[in-house]
N, C-alpha and C. Protein backbone atom coordinates (compact mmCIF):
# COMPACT_ATOMS: atom_id res chain seq x y z
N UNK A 1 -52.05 41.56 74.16
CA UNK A 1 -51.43 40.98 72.99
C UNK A 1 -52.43 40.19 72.18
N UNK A 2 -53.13 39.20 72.63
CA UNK A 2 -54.06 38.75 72.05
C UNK A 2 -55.26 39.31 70.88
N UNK A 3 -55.66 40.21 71.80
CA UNK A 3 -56.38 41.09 71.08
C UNK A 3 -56.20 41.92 70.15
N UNK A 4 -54.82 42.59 70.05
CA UNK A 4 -54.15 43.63 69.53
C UNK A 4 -54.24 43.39 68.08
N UNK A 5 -54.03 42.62 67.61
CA UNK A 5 -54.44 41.95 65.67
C UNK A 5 -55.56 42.09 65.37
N UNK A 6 -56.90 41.81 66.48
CA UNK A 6 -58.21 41.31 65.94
C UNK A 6 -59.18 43.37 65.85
N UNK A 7 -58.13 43.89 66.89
CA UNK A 7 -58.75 45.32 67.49
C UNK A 7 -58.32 45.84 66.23
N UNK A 8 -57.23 45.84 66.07
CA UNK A 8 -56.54 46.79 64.65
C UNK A 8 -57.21 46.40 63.16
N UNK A 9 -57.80 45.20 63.12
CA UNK A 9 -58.60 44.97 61.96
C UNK A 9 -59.44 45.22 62.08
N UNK A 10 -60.48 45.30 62.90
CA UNK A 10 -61.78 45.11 63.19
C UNK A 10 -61.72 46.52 63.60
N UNK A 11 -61.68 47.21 64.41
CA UNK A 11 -61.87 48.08 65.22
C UNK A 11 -61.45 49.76 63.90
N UNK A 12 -60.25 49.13 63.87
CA UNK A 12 -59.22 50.66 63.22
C UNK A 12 -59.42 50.07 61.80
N UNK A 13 -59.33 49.06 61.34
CA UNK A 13 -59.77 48.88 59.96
C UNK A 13 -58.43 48.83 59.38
N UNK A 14 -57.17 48.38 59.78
CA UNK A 14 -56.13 48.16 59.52
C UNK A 14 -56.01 46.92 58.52
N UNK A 15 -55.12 46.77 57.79
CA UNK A 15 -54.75 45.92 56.99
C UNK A 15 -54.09 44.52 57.54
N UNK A 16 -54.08 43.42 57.08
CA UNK A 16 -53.48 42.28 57.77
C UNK A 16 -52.31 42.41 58.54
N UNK A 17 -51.29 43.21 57.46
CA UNK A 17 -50.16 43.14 57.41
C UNK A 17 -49.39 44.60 59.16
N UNK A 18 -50.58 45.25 59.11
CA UNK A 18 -50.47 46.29 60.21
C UNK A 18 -51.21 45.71 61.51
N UNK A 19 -51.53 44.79 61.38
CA UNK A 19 -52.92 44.37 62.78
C UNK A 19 -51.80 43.75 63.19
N UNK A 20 -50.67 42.58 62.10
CA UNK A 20 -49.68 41.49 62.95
C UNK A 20 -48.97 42.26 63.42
N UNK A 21 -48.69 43.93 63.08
CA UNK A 21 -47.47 44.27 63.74
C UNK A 21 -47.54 44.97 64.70
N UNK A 22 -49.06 45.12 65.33
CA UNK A 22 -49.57 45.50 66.77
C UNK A 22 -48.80 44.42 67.71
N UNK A 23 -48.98 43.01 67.43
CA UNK A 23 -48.68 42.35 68.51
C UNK A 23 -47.34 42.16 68.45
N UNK A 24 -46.50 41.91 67.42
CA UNK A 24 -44.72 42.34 67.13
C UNK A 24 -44.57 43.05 67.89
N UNK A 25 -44.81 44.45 67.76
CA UNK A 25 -44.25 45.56 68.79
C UNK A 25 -44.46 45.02 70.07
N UNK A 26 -45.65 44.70 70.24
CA UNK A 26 -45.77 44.24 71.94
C UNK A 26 -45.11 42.97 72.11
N UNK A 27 -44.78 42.22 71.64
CA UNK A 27 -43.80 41.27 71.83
C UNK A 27 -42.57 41.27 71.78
N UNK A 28 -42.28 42.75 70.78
CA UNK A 28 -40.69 42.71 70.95
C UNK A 28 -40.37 43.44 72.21
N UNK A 29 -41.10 44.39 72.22
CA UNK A 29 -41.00 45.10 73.67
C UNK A 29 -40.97 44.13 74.92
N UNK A 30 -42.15 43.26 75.21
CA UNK A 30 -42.11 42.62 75.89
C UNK A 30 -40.53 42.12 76.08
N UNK A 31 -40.13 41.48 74.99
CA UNK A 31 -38.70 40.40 75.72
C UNK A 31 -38.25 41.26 75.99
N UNK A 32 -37.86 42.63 75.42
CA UNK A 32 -36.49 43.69 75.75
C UNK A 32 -36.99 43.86 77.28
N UNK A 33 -38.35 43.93 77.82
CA UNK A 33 -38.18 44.30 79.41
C UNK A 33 -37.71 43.51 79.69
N UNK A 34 -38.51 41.83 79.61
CA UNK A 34 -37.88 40.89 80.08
C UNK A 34 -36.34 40.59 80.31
N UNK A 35 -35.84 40.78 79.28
CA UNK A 35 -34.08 40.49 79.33
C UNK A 35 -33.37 42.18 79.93
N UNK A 36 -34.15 43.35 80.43
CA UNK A 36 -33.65 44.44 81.19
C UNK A 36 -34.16 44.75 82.25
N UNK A 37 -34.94 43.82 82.49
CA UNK A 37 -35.59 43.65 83.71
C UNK A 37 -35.03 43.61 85.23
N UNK A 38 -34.42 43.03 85.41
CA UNK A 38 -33.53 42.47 86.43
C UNK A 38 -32.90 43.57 86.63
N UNK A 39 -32.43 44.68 85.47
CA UNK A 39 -31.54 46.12 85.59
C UNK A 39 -32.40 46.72 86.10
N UNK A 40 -33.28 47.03 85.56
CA UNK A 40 -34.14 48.12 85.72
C UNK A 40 -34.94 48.27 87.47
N UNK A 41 -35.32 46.71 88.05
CA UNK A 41 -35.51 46.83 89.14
C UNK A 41 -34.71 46.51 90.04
N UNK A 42 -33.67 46.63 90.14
CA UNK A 42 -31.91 46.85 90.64
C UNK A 42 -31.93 47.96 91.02
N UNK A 43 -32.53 48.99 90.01
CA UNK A 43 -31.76 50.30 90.15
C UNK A 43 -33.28 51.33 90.78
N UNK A 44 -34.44 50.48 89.98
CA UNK A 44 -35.73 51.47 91.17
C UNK A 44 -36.51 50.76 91.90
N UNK A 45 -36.15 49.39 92.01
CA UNK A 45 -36.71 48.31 93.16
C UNK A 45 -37.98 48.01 92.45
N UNK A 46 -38.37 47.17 92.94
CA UNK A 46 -40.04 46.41 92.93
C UNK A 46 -40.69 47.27 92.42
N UNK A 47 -41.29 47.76 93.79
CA UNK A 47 -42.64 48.76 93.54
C UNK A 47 -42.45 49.41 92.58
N UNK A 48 -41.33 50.29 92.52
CA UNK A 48 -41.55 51.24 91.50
C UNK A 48 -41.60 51.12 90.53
N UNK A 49 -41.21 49.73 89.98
CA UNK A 49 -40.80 49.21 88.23
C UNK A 49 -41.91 49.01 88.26
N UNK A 50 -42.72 48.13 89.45
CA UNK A 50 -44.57 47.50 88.98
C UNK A 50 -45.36 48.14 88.51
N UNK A 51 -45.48 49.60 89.78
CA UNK A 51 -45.76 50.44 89.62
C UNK A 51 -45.92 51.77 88.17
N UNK A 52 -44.53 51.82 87.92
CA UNK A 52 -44.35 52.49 86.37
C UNK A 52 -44.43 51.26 85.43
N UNK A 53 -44.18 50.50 85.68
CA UNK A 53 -44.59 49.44 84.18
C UNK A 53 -45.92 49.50 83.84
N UNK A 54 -46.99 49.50 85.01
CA UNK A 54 -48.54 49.18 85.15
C UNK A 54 -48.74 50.06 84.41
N UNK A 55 -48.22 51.81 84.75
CA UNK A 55 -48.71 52.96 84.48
C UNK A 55 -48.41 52.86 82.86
N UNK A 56 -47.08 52.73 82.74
CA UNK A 56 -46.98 52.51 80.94
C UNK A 56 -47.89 51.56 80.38
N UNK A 57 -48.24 50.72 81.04
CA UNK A 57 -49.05 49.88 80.00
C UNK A 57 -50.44 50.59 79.96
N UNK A 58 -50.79 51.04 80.84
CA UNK A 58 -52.52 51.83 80.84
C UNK A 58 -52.13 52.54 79.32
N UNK A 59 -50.89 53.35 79.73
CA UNK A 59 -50.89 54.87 79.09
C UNK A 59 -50.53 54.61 77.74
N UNK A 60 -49.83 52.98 77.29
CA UNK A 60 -49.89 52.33 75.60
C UNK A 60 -51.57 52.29 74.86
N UNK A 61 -52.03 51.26 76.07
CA UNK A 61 -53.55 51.27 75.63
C UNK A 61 -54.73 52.61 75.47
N UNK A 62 -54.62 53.63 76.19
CA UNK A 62 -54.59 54.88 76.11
C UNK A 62 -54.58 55.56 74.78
N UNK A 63 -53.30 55.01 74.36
CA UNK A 63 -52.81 55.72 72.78
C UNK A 63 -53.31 55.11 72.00
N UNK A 64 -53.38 53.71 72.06
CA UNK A 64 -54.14 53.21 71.28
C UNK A 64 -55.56 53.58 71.23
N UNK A 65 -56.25 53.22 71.98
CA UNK A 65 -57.76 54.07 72.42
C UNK A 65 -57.89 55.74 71.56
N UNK A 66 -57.16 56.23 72.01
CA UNK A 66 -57.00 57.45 71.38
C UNK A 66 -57.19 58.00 70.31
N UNK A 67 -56.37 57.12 69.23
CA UNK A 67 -56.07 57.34 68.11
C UNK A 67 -57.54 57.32 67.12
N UNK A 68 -58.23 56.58 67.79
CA UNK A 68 -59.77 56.18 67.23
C UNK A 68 -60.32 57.67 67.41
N UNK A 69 -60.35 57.78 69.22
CA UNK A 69 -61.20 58.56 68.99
C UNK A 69 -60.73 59.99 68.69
N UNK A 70 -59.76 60.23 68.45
CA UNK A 70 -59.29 61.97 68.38
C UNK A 70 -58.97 62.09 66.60
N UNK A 71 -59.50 60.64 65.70
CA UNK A 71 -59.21 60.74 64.42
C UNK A 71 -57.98 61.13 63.86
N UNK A 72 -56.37 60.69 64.70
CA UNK A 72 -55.79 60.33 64.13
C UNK A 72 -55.12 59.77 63.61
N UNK A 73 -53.89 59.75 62.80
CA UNK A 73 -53.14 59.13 61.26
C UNK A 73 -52.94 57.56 62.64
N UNK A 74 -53.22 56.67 62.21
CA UNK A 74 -53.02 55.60 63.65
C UNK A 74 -51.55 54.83 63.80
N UNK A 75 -51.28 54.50 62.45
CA UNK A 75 -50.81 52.98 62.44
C UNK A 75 -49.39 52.94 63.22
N UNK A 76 -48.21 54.28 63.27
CA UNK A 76 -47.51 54.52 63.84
C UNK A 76 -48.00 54.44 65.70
N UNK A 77 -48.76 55.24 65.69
CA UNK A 77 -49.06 55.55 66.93
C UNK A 77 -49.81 53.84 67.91
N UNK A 78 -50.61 52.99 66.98
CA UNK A 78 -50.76 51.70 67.49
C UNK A 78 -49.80 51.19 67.94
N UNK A 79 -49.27 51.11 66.88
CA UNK A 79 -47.46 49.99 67.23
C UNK A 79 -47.00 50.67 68.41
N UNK A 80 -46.43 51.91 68.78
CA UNK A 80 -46.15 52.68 69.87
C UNK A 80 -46.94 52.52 70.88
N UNK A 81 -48.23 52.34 70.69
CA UNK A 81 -48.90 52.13 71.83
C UNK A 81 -48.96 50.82 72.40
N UNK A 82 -49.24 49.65 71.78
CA UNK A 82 -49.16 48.25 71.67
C UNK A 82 -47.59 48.09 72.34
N UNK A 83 -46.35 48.29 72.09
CA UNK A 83 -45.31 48.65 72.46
C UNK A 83 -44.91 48.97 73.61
N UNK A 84 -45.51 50.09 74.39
CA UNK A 84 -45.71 50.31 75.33
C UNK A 84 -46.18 49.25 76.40
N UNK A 85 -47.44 49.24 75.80
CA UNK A 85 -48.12 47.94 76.59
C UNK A 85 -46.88 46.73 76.74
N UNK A 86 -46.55 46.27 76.26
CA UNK A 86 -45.45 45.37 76.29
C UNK A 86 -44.21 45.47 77.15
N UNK A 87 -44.20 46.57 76.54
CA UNK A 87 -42.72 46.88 77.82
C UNK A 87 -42.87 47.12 79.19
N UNK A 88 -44.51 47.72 79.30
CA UNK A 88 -44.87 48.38 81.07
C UNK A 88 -45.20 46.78 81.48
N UNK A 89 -45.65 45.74 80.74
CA UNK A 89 -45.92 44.88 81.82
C UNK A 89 -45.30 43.46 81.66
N UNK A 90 -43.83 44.00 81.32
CA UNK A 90 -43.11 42.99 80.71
C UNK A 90 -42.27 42.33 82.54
N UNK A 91 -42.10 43.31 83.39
CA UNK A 91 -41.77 42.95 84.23
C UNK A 91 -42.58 42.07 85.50
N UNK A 92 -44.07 42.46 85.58
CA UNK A 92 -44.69 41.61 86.27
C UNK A 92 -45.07 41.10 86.54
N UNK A 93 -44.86 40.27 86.06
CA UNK A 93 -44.66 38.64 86.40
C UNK A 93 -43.91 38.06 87.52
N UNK A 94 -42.58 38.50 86.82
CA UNK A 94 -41.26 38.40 87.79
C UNK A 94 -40.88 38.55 88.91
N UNK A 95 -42.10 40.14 89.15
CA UNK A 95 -41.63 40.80 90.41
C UNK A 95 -42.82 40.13 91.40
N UNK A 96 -44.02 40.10 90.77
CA UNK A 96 -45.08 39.42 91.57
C UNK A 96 -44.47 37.98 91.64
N UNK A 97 -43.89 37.34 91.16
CA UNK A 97 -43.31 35.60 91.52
C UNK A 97 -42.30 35.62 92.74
N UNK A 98 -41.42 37.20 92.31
CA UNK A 98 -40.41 36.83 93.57
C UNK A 98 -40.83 37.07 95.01
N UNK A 99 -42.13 38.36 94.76
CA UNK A 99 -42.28 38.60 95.78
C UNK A 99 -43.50 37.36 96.30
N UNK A 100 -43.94 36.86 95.79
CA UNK A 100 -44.84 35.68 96.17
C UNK A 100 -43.74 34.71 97.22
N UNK A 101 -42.78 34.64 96.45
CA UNK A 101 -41.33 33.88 97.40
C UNK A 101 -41.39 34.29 98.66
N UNK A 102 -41.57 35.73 99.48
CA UNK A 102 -41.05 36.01 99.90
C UNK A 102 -41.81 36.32 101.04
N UNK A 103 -42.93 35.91 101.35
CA UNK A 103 -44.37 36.34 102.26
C UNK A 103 -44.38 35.49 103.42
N UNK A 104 -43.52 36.64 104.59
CA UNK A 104 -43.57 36.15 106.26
C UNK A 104 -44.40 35.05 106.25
N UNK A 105 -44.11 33.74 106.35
CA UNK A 105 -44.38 32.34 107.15
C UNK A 105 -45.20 31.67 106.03
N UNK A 106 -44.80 32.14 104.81
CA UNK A 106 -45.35 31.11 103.60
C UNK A 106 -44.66 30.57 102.75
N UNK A 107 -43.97 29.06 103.19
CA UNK A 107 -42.78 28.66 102.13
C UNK A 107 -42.77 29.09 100.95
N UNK A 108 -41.33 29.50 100.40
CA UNK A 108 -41.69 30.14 99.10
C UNK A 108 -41.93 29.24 97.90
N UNK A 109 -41.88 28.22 98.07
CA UNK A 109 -42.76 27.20 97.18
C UNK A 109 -43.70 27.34 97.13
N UNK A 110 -44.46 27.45 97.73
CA UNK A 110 -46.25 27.57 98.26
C UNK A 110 -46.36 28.85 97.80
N UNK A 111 -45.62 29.83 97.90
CA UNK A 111 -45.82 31.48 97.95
C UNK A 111 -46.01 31.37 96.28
N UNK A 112 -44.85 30.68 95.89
CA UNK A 112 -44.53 31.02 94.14
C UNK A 112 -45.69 30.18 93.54
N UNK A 113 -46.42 28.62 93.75
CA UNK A 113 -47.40 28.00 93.33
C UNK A 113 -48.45 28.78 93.53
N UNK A 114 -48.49 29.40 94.64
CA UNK A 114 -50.44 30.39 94.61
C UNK A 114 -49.99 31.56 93.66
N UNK A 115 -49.48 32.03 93.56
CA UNK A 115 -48.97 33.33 92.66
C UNK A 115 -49.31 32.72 91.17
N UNK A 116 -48.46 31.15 90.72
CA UNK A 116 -48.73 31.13 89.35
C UNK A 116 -49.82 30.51 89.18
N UNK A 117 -50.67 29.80 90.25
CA UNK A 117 -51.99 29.07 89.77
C UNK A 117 -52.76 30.06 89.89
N UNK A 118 -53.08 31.62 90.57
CA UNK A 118 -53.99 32.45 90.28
C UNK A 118 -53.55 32.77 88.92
N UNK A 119 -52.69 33.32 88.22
CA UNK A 119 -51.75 33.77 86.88
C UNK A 119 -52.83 32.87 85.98
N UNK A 120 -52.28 31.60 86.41
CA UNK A 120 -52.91 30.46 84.94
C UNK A 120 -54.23 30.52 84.76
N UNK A 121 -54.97 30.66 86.22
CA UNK A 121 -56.28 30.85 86.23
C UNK A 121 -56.79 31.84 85.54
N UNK A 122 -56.03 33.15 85.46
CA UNK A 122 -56.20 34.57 85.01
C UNK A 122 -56.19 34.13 83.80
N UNK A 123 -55.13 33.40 83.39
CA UNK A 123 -54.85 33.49 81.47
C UNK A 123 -56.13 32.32 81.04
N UNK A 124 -56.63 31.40 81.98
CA UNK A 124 -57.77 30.67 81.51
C UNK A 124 -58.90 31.16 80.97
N UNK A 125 -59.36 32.13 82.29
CA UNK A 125 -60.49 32.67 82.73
C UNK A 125 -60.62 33.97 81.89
N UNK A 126 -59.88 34.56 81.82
CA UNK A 126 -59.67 35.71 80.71
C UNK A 126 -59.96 36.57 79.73
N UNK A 127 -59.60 35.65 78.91
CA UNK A 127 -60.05 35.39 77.10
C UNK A 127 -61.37 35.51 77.51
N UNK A 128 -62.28 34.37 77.72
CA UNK A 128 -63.57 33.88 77.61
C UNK A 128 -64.39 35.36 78.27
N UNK A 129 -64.26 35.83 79.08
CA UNK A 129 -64.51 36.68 79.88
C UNK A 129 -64.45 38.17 79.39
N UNK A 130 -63.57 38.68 79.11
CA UNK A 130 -63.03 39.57 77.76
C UNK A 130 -63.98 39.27 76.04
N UNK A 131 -63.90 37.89 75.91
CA UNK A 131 -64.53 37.68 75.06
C UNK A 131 -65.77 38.21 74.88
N UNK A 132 -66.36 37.84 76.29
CA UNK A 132 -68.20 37.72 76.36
C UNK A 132 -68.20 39.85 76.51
N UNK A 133 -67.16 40.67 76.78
CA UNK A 133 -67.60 42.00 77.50
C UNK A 133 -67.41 42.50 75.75
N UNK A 134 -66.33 42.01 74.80
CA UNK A 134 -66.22 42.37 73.75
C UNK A 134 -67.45 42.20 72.36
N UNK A 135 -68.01 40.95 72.94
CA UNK A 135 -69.44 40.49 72.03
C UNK A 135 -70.47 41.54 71.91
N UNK A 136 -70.51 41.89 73.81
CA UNK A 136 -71.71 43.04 73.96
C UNK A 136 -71.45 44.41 74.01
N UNK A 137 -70.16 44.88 73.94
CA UNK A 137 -69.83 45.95 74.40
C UNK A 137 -68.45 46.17 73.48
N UNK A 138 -68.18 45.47 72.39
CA UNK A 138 -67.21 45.84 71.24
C UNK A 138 -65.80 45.90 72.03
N UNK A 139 -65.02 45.65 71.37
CA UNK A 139 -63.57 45.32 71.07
C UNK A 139 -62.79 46.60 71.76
N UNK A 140 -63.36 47.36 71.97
CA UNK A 140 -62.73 48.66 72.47
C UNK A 140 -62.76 48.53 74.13
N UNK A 141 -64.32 47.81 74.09
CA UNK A 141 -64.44 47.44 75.73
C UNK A 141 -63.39 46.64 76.48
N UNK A 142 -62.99 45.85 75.22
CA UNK A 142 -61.71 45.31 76.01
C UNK A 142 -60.64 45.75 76.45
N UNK A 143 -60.06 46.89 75.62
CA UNK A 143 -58.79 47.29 75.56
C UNK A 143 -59.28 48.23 77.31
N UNK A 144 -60.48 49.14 77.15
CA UNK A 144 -60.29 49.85 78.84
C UNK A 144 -60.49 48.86 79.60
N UNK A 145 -61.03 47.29 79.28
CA UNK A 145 -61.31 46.84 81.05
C UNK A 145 -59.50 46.33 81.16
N UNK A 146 -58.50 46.01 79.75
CA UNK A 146 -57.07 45.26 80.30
C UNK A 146 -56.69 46.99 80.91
N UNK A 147 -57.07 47.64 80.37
CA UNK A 147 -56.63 48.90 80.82
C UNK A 147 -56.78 49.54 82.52
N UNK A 148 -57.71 48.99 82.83
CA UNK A 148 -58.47 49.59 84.02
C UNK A 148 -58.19 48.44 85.15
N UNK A 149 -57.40 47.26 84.59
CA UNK A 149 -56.46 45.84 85.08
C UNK A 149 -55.12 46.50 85.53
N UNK A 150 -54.62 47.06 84.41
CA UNK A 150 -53.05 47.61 84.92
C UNK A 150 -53.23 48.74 85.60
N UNK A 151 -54.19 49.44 85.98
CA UNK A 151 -54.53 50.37 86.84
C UNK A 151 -54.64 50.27 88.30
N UNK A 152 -55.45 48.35 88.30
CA UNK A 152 -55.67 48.33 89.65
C UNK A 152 -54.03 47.30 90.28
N UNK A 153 -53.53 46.74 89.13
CA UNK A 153 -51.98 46.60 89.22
C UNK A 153 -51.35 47.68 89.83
N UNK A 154 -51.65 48.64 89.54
CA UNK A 154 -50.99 49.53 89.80
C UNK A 154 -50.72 50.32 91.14
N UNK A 155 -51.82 50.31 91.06
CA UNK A 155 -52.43 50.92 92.52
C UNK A 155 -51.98 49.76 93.97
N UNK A 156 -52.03 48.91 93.06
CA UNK A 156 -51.22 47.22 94.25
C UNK A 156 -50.18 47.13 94.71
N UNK A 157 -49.39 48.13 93.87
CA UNK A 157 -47.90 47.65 93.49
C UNK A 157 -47.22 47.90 95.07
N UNK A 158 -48.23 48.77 95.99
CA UNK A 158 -47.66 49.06 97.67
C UNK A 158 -47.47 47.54 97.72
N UNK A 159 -48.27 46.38 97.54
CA UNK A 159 -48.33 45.41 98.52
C UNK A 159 -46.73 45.11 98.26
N UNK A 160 -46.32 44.97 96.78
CA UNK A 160 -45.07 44.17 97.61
C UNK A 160 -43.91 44.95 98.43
N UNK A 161 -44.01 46.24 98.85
CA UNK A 161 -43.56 47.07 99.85
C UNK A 161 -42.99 45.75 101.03
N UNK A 162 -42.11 45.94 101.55
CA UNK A 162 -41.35 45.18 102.73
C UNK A 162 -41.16 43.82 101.94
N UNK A 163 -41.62 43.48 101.22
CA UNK A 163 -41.30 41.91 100.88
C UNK A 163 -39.88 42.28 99.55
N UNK A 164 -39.56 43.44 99.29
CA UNK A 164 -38.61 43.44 98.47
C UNK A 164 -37.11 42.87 99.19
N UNK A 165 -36.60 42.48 98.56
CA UNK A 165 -35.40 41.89 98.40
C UNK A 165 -34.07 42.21 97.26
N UNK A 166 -32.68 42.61 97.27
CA UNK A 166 -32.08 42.92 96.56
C UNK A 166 -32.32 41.69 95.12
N UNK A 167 -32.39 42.30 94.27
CA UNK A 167 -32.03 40.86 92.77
C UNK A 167 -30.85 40.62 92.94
N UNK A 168 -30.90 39.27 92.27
CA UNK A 168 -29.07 38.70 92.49
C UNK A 168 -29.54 38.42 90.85
């Protein structure tokens, strides 16, 4: 999300008014998982929502990526892609917090505090970090390393295997 305004100007050469509505889409998307969230992994559990959310978000950034390089018409296809991104990783958070709750012989206080102080650390550490790969290695570098992030999300998504729990 962050990036998504500065990539579409800079990168795609988009207009003000099309760069803000990279991160719109991914924000509106975002809440709609958020507030269908709770349905959605009801009905295919944990893993699999982590799991396919991760995969949708690669496969938003993907399209976005894409559009550069296969030269085409973009601005539809950004928002859709940006969009994507939003909605695949709108759920994990949630599912990584509950299942942090839930880890054989680790109060789930303790479980849910290490879960969000690595998180905060992540959103600290991040930017700056992203920043420095984008300085030397352009704005695009960013979008595959968040990309190649929800990949290894993805590939994780076994761990919370046995720690699932029905949602109430």
């Amino acid at each position: 999300a962050d990036w998504s305004g500065l990539y579409l100007r800079v990168v795609r050469g988009a207009g003000q008014g099309v760069s803000g509505y990279g991160y719109a889409a991914f924000a509106a998307l975002m809440v709609t998982g958020r507030l269908t969230g709770d349905a959605i992994v009801a009905r295919t559990g944990e893993e699999r929502a982590l799991f396919t959310g991760c995969v949708l978000a690669a496969v938003g950034l993907a399209v976005v990526i894409a559009t550069g390089w296969l030269q085409m018409p973009g601005a539809i296809w950004w928002l859709l892609g940006f969009a994507l991104v939003g909605a695949g990783i709108s759920n994990g958070s949630p599912i990584i917090y509950r299942t942090a709750g839930r880890v054989p012989e680790v109060p789930a206080g303790a479980g849910i505090a290490t879960a969000v102080g690595i998180g905060y650390a992540g959103f600290l550490a991040g930017p700056p970090g992203l920043g420095f790969i984008g300085q030397h290695a352009g704005l695009t570098a960013i979008l595959l390393c968040v990309m190649a992030l929800c990949c290894v999300m993805a590939s994780g998504s076994r761990l919370v295997r046995g720690l699932t729990a029905p949602v109430r």
